[in-house]
PDB file of N, CA and C in Angstrom:
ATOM      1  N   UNK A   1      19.516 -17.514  20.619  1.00  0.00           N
ATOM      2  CA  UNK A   1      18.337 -17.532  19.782  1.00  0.00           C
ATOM      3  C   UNK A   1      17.287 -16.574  20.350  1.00  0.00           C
ATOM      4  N   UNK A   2      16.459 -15.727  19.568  1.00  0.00           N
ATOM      5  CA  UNK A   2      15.466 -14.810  19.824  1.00  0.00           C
ATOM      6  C   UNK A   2      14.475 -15.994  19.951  1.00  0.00           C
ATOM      7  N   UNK A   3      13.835 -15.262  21.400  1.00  0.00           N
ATOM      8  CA  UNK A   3      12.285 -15.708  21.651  1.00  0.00           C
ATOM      9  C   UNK A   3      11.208 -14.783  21.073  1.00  0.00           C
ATOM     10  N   UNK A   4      10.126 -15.456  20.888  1.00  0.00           N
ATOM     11  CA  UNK A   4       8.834 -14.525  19.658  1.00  0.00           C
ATOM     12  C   UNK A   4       8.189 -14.312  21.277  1.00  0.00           C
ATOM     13  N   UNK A   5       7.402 -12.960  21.545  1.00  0.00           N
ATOM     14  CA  UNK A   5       6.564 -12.549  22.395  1.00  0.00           C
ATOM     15  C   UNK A   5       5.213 -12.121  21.575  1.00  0.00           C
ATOM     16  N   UNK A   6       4.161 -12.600  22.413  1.00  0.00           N
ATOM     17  CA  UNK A   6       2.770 -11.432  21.412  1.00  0.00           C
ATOM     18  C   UNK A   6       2.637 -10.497  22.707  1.00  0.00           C
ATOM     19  N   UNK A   7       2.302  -9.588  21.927  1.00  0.00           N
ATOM     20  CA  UNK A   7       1.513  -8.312  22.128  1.00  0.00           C
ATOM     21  C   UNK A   7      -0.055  -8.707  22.761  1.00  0.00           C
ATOM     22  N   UNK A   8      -0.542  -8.529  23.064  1.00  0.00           N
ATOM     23  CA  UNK A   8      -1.896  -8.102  23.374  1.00  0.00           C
ATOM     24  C   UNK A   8      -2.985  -8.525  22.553  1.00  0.00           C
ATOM     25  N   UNK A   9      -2.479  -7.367  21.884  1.00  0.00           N
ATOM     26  CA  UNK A   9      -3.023  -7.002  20.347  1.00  0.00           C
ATOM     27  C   UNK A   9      -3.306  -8.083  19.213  1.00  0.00           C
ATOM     28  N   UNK A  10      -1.647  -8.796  19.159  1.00  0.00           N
ATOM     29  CA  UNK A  10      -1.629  -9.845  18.253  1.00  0.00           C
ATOM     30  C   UNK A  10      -2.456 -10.798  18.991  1.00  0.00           C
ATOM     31  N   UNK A  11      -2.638 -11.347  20.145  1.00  0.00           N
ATOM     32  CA  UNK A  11      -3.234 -12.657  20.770  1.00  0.00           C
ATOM     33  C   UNK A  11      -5.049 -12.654  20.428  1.00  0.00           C
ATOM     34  N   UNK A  12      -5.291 -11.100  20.942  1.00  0.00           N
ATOM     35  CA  UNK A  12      -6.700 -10.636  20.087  1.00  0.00           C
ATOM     36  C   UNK A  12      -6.940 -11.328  18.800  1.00  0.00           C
ATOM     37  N   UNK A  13      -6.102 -10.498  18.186  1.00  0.00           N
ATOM     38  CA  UNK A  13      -6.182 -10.944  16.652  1.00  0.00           C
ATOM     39  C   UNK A  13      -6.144 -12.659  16.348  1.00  0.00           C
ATOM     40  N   UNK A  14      -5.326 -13.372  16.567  1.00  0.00           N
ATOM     41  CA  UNK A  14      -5.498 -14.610  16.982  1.00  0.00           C
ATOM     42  C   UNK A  14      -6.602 -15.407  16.865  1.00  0.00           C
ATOM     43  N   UNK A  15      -7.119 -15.207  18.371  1.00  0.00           N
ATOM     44  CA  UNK A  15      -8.464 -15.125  18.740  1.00  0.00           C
ATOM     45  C   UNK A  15      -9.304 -14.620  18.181  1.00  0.00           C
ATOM     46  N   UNK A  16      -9.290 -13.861  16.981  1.00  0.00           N
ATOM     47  CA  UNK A  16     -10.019 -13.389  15.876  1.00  0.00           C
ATOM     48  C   UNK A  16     -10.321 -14.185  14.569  1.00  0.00           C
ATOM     49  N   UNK A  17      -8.954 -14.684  14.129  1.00  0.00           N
ATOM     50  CA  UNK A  17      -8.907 -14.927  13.543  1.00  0.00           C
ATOM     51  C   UNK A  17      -9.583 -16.711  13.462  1.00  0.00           C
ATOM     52  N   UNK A  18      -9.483 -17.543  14.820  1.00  0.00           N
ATOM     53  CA  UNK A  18      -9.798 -18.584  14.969  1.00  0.00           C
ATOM     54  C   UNK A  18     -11.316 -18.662  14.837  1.00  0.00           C
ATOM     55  N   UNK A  19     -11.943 -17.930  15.578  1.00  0.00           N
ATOM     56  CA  UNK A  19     -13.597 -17.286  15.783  1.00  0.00           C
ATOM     57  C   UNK A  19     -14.232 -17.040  14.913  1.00  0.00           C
ATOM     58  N   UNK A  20     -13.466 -16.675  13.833  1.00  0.00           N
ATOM     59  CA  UNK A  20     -14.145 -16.384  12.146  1.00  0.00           C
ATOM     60  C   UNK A  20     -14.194 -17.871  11.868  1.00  0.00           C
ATOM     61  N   UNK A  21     -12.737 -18.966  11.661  1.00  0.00           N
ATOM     62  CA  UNK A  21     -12.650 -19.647  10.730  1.00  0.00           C
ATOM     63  C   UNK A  21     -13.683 -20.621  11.496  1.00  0.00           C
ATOM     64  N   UNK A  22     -13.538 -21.173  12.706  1.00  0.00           N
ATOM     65  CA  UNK A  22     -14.317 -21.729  13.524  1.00  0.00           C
ATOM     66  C   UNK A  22     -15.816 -21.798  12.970  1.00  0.00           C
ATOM     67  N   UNK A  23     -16.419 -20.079  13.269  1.00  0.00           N
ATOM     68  CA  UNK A  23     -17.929 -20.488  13.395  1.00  0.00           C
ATOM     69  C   UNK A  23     -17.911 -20.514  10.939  1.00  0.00           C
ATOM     70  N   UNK A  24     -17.023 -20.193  10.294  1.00  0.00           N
ATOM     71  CA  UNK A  24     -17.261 -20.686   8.996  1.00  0.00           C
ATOM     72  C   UNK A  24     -16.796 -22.029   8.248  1.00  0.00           C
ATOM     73  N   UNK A  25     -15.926 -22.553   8.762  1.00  0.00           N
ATOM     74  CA  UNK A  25     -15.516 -23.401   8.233  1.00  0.00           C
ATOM     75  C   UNK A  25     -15.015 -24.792   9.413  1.00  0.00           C
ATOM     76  N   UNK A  26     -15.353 -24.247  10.516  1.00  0.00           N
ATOM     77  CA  UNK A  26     -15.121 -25.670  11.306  1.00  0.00           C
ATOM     78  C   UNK A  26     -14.401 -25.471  12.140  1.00  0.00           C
ATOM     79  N   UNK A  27     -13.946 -26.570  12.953  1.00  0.00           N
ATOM     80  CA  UNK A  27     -12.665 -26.678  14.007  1.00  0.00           C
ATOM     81  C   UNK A  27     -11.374 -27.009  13.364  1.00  0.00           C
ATOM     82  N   UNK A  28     -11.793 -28.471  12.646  1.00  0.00           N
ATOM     83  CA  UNK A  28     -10.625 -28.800  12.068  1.00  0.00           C
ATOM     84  C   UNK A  28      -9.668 -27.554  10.867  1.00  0.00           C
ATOM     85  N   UNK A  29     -10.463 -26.949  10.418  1.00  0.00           N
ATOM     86  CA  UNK A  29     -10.081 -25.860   9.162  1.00  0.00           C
ATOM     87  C   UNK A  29      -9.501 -24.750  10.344  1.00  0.00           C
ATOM     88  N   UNK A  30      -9.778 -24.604  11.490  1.00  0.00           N
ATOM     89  CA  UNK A  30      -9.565 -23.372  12.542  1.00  0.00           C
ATOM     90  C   UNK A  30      -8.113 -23.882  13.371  1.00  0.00           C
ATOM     91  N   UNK A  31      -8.005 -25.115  13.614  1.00  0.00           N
ATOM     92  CA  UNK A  31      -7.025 -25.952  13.929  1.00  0.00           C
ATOM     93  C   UNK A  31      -5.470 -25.732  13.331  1.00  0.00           C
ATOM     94  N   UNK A  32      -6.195 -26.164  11.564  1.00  0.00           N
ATOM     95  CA  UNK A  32      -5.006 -26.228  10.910  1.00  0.00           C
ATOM     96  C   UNK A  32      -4.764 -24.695  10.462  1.00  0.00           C
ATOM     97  N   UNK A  33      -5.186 -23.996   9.880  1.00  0.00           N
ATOM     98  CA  UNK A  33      -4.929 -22.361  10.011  1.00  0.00           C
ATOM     99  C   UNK A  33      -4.010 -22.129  11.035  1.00  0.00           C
ATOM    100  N   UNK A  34      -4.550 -22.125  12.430  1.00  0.00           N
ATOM    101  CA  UNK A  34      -4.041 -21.268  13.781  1.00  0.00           C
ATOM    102  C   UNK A  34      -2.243 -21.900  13.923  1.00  0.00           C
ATOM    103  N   UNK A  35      -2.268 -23.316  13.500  1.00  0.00           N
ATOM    104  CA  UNK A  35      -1.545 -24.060  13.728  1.00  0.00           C
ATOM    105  C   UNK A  35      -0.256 -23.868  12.815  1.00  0.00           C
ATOM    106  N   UNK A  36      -0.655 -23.797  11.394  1.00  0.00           N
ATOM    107  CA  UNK A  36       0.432 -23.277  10.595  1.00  0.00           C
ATOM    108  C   UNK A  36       1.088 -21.325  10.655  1.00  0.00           C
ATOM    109  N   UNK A  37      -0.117 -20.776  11.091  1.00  0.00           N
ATOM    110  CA  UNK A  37       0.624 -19.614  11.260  1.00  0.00           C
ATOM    111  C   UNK A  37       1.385 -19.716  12.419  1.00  0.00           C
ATOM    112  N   UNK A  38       1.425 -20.115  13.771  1.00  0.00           N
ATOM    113  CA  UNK A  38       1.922 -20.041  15.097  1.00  0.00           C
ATOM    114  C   UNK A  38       3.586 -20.881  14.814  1.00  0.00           C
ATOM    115  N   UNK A  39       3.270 -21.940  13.643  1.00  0.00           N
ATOM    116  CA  UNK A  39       4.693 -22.297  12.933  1.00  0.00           C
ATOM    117  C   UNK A  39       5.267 -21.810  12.654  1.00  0.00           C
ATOM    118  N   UNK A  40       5.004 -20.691  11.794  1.00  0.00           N
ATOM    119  CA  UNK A  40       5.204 -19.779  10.281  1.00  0.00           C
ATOM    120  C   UNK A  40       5.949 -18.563  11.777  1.00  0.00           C
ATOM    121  N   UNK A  41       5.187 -18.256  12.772  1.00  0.00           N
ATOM    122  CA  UNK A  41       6.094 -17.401  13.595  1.00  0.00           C
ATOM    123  C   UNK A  41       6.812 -17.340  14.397  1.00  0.00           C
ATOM    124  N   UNK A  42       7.090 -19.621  14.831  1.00  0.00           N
ATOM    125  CA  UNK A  42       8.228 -19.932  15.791  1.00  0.00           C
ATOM    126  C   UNK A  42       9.378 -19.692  14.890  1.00  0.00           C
ATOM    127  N   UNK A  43       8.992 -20.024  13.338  1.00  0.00           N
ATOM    128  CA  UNK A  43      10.361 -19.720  12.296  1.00  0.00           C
ATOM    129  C   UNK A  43      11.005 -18.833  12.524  1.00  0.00           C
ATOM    130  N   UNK A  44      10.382 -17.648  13.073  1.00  0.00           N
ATOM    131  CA  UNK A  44      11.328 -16.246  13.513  1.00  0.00           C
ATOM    132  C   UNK A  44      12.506 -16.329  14.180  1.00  0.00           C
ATOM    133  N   UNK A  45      11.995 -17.061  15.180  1.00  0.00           N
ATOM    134  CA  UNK A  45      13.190 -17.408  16.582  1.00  0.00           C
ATOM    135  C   UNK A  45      14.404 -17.688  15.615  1.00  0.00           C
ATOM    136  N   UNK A  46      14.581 -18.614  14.517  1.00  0.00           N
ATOM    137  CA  UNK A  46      15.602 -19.745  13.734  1.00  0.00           C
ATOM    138  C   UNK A  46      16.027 -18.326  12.892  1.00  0.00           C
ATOM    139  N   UNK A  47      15.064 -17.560  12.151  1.00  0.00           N
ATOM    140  CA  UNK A  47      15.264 -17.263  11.038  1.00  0.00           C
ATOM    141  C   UNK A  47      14.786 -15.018  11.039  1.00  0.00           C
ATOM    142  N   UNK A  48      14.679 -14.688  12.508  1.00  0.00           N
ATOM    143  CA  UNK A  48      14.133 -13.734  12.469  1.00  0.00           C
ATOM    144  C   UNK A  48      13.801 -12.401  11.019  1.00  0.00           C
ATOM    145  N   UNK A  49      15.004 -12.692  10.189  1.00  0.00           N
ATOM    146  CA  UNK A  49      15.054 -11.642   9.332  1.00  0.00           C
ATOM    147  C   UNK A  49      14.233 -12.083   7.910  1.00  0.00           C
ATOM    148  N   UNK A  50      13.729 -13.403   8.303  1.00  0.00           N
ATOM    149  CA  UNK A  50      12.979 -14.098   6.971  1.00  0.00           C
ATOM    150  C   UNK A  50      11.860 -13.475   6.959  1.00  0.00           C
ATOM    151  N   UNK A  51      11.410 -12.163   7.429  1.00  0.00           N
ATOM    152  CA  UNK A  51      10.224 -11.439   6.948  1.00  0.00           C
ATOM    153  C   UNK A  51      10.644 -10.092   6.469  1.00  0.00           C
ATOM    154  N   UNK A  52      10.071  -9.310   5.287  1.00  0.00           N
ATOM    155  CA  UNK A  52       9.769  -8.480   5.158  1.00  0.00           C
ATOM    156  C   UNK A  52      10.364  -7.027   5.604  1.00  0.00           C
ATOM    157  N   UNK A  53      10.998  -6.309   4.599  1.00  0.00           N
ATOM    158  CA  UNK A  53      10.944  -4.898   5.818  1.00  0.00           C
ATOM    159  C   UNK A  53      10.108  -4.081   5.322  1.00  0.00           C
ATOM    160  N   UNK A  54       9.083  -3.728   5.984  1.00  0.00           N
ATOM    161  CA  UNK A  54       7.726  -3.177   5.804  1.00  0.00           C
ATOM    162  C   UNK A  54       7.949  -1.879   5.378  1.00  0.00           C
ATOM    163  N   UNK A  55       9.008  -1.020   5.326  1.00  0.00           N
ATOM    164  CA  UNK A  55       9.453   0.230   5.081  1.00  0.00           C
ATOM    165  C   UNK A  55       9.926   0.378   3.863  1.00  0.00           C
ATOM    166  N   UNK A  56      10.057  -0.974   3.254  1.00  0.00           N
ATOM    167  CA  UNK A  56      10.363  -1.241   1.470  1.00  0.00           C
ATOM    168  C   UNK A  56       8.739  -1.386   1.287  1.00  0.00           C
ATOM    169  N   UNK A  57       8.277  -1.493   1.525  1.00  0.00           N
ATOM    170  CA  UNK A  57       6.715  -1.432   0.806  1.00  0.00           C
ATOM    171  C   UNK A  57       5.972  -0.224   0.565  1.00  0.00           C
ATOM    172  N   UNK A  58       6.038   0.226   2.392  1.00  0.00           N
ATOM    173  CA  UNK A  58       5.217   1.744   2.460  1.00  0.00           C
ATOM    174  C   UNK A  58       6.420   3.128   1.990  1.00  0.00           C
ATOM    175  N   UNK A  59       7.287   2.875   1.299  1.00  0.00           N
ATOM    176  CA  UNK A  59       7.943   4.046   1.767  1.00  0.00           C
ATOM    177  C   UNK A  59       8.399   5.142   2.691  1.00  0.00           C
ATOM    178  N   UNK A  60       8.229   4.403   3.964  1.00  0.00           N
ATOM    179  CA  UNK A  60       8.593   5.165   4.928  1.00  0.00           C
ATOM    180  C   UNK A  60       9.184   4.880   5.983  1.00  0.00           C
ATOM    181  N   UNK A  61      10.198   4.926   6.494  1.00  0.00           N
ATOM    182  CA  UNK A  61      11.224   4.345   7.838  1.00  0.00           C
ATOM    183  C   UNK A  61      10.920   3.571   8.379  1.00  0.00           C
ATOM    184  N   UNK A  62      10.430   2.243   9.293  1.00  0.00           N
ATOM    185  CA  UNK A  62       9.775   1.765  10.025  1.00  0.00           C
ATOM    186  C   UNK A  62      10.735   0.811  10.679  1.00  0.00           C
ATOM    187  N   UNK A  63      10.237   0.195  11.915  1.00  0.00           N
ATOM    188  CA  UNK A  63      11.278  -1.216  12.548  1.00  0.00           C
ATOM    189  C   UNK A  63      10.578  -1.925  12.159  1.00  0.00           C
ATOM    190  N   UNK A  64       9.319  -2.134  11.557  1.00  0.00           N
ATOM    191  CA  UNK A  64       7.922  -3.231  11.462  1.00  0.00           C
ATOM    192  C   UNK A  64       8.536  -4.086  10.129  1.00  0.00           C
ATOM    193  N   UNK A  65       8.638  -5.296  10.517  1.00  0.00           N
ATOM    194  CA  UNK A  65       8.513  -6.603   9.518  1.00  0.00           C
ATOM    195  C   UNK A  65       7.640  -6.822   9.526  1.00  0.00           C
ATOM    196  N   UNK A  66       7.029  -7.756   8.082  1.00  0.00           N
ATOM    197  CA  UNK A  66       6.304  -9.036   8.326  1.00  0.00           C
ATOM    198  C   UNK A  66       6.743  -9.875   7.464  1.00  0.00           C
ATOM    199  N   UNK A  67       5.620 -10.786   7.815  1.00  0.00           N
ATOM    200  CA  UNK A  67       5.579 -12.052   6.456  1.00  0.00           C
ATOM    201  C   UNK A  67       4.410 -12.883   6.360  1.00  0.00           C
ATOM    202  N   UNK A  68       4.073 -13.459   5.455  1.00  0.00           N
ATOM    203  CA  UNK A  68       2.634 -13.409   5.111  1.00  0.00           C
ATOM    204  C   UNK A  68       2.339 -15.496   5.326  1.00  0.00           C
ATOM    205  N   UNK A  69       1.388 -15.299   6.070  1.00  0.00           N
ATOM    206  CA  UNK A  69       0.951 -16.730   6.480  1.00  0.00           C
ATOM    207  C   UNK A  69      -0.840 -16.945   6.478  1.00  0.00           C
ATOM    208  N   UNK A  70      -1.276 -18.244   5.544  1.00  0.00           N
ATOM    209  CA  UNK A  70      -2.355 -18.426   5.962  1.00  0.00           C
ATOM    210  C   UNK A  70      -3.578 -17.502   5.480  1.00  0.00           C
ATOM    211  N   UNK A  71      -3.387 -16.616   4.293  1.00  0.00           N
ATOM    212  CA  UNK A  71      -4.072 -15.184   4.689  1.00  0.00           C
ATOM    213  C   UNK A  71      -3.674 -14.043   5.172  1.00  0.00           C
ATOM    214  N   UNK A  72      -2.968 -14.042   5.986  1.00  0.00           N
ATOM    215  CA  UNK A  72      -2.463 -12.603   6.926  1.00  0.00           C
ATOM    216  C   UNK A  72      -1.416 -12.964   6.861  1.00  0.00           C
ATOM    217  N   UNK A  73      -1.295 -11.140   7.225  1.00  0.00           N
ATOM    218  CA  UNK A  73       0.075 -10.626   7.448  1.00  0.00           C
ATOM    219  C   UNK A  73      -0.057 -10.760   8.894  1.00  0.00           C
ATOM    220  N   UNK A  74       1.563 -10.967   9.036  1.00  0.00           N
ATOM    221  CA  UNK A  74       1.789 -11.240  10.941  1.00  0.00           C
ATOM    222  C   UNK A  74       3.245 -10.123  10.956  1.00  0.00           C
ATOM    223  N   UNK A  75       2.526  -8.886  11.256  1.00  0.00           N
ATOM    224  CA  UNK A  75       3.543  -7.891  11.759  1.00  0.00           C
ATOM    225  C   UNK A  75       4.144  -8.063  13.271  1.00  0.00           C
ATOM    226  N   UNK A  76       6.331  -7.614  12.950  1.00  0.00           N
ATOM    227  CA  UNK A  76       6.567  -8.227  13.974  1.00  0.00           C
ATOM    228  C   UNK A  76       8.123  -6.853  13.646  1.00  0.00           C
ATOM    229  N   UNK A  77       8.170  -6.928  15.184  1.00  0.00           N
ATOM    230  CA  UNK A  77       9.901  -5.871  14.881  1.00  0.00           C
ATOM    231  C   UNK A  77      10.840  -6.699  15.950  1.00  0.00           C
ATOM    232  N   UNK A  78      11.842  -6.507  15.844  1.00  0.00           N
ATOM    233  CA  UNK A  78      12.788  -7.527  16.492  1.00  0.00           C
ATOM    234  C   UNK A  78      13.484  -6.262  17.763  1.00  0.00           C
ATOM    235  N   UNK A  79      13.409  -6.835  18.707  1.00  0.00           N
ATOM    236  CA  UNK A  79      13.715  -6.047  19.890  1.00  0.00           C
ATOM    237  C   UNK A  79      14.740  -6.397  21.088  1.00  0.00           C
ATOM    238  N   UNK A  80      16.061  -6.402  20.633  1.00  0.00           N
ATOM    239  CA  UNK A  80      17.445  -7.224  21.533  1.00  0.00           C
ATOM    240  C   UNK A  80      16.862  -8.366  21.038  1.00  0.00           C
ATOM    241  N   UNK A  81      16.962  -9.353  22.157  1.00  0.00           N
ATOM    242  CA  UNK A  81      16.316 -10.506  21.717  1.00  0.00           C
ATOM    243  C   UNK A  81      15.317 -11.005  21.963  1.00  0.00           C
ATOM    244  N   UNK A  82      14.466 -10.636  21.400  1.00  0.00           N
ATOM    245  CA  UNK A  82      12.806 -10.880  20.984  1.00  0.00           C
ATOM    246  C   UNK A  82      12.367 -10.152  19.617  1.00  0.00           C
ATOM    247  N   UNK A  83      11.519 -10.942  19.378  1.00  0.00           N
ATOM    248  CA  UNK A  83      10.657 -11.211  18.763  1.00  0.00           C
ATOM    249  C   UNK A  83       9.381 -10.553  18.700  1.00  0.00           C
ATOM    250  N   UNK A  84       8.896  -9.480  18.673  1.00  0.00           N
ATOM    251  CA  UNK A  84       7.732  -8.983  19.044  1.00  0.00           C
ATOM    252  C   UNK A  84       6.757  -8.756  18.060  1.00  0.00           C
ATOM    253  N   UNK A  85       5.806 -10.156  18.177  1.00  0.00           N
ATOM    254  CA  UNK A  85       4.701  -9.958  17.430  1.00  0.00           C
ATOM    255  C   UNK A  85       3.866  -8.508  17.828  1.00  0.00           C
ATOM    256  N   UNK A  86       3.596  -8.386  16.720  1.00  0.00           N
ATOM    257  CA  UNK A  86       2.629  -6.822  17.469  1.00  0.00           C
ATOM    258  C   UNK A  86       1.303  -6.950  16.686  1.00  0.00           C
ATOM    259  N   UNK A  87       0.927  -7.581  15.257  1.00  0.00           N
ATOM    260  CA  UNK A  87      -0.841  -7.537  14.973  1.00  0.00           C
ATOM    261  C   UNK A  87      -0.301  -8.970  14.109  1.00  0.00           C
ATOM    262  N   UNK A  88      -1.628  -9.453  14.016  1.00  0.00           N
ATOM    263  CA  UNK A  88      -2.060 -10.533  12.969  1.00  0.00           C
ATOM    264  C   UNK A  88      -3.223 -10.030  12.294  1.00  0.00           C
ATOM    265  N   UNK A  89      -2.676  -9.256  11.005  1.00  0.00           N
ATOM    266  CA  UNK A  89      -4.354  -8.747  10.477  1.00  0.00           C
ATOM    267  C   UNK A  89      -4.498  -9.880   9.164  1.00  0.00           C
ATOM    268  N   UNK A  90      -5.500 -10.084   8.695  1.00  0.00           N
ATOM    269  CA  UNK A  90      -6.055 -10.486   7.545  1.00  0.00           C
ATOM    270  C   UNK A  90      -5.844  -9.523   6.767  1.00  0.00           C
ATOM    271  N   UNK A  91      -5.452 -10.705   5.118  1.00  0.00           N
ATOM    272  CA  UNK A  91      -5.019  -9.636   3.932  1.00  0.00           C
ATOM    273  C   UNK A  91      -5.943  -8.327   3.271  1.00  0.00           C
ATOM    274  N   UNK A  92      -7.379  -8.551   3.935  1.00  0.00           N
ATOM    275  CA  UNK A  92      -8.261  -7.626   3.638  1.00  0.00           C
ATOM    276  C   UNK A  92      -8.179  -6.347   4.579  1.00  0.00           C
ATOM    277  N   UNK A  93      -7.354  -6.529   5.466  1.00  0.00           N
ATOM    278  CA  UNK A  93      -7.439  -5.477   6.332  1.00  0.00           C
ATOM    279  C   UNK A  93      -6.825  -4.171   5.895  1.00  0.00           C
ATOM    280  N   UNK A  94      -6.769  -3.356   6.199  1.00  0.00           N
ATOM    281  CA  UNK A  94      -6.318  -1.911   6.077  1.00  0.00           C
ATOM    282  C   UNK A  94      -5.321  -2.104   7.063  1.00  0.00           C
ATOM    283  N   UNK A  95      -4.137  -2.719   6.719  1.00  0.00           N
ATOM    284  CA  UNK A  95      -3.076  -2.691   7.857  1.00  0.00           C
ATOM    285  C   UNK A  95      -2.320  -1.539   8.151  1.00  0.00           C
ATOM    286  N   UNK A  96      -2.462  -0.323   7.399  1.00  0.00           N
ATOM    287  CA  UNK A  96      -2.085   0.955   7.354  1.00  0.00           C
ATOM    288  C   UNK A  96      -2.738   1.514   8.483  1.00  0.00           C
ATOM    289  N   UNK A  97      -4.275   1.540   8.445  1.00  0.00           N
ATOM    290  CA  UNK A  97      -4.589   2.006   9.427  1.00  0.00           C
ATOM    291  C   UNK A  97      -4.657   1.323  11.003  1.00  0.00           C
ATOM    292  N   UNK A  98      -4.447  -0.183  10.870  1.00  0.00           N
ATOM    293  CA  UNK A  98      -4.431  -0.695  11.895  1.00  0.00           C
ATOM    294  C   UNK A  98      -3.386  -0.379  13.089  1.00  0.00           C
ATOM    295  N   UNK A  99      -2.159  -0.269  12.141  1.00  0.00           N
ATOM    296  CA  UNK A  99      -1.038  -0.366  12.664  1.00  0.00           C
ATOM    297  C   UNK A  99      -0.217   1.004  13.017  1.00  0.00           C
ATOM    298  N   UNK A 100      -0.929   1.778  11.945  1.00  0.00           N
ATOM    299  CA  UNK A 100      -0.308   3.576  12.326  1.00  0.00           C
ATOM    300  C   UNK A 100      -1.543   4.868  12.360  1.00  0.00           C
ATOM    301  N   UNK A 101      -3.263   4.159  12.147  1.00  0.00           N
ATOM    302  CA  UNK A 101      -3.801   4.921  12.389  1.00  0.00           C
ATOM    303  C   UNK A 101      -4.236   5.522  11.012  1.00  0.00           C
ATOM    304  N   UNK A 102      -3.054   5.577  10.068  1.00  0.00           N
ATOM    305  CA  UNK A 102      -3.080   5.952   8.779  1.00  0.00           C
ATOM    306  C   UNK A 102      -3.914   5.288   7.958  1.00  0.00           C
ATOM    307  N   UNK A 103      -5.293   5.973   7.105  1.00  0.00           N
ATOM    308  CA  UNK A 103      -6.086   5.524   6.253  1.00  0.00           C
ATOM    309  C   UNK A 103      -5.055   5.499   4.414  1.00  0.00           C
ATOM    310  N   UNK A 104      -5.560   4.529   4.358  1.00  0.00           N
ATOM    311  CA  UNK A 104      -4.449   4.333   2.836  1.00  0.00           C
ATOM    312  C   UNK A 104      -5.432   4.686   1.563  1.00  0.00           C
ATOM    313  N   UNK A 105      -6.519   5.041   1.907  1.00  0.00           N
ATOM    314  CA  UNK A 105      -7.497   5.634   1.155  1.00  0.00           C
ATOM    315  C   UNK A 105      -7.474   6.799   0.321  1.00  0.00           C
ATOM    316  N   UNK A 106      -7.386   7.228  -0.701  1.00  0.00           N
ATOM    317  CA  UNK A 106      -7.595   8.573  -0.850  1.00  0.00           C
ATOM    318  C   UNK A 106      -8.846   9.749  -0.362  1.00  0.00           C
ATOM    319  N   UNK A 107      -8.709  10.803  -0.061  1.00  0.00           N
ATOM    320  CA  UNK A 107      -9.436  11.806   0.469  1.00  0.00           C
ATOM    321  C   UNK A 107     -10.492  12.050  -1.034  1.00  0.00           C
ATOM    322  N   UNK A 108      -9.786  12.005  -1.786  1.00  0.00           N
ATOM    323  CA  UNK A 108     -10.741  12.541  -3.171  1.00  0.00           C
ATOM    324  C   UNK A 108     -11.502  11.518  -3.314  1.00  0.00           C
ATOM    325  N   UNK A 109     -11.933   9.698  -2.762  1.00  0.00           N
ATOM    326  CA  UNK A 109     -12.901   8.929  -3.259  1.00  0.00           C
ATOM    327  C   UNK A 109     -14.193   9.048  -2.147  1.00  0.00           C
TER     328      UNK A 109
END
């Protein structure tokens, strides 16, 4: 069975994401959020390929999965055996640019 690792990055995000819901909506609402996504990404270990291949979306090659929990996307690529969370962005995010730098914006707006 694959073990899930975070990144850095993703644990940030995390910690981001708790800190928002926290100081808006409470502990208990920050609790159950943090709690169902950290579920939603032990599922990987059981089920690794039950996310996403992110390269059917953007059109372009990638190892990056996800799958969508809670609000966010929880980008992850599978590596021998692991699991490698790499971001937890919120669905408002520009995960294009988060994740490759790339603005998904057009130049002409």
């Amino acid at each position: 069975m694959l073990k899930v690792k975070y990144s850095p990055a993703a644990l940030e995000d995390l910690q981001q994401i708790r800190d928002y819901i926290l100081d808006n909506w409470g502990e208990s609402v920050a609790t159950k959020v943090l709690k169902k996504i950290t579920s939603d990404i032990r599922r990987l270990e059981q089920y690794p390929l039950s996310g996403v291949d992110l390269g059917k979306i953007i059109d372009v090659p990638t190892e990056y999965r996800y799958l969508f929990s809670e609000k966010n996307y929880v980008f992850f690529r599978i590596e021998l055996d692991i699991i490698r969370i790499v971001r937890v962005l919120n669905e408002r995010q520009n995960y294009m640019q988060q994740l490759f730098g790339i603005s998904s914006e057009s130049k002409d707006n």
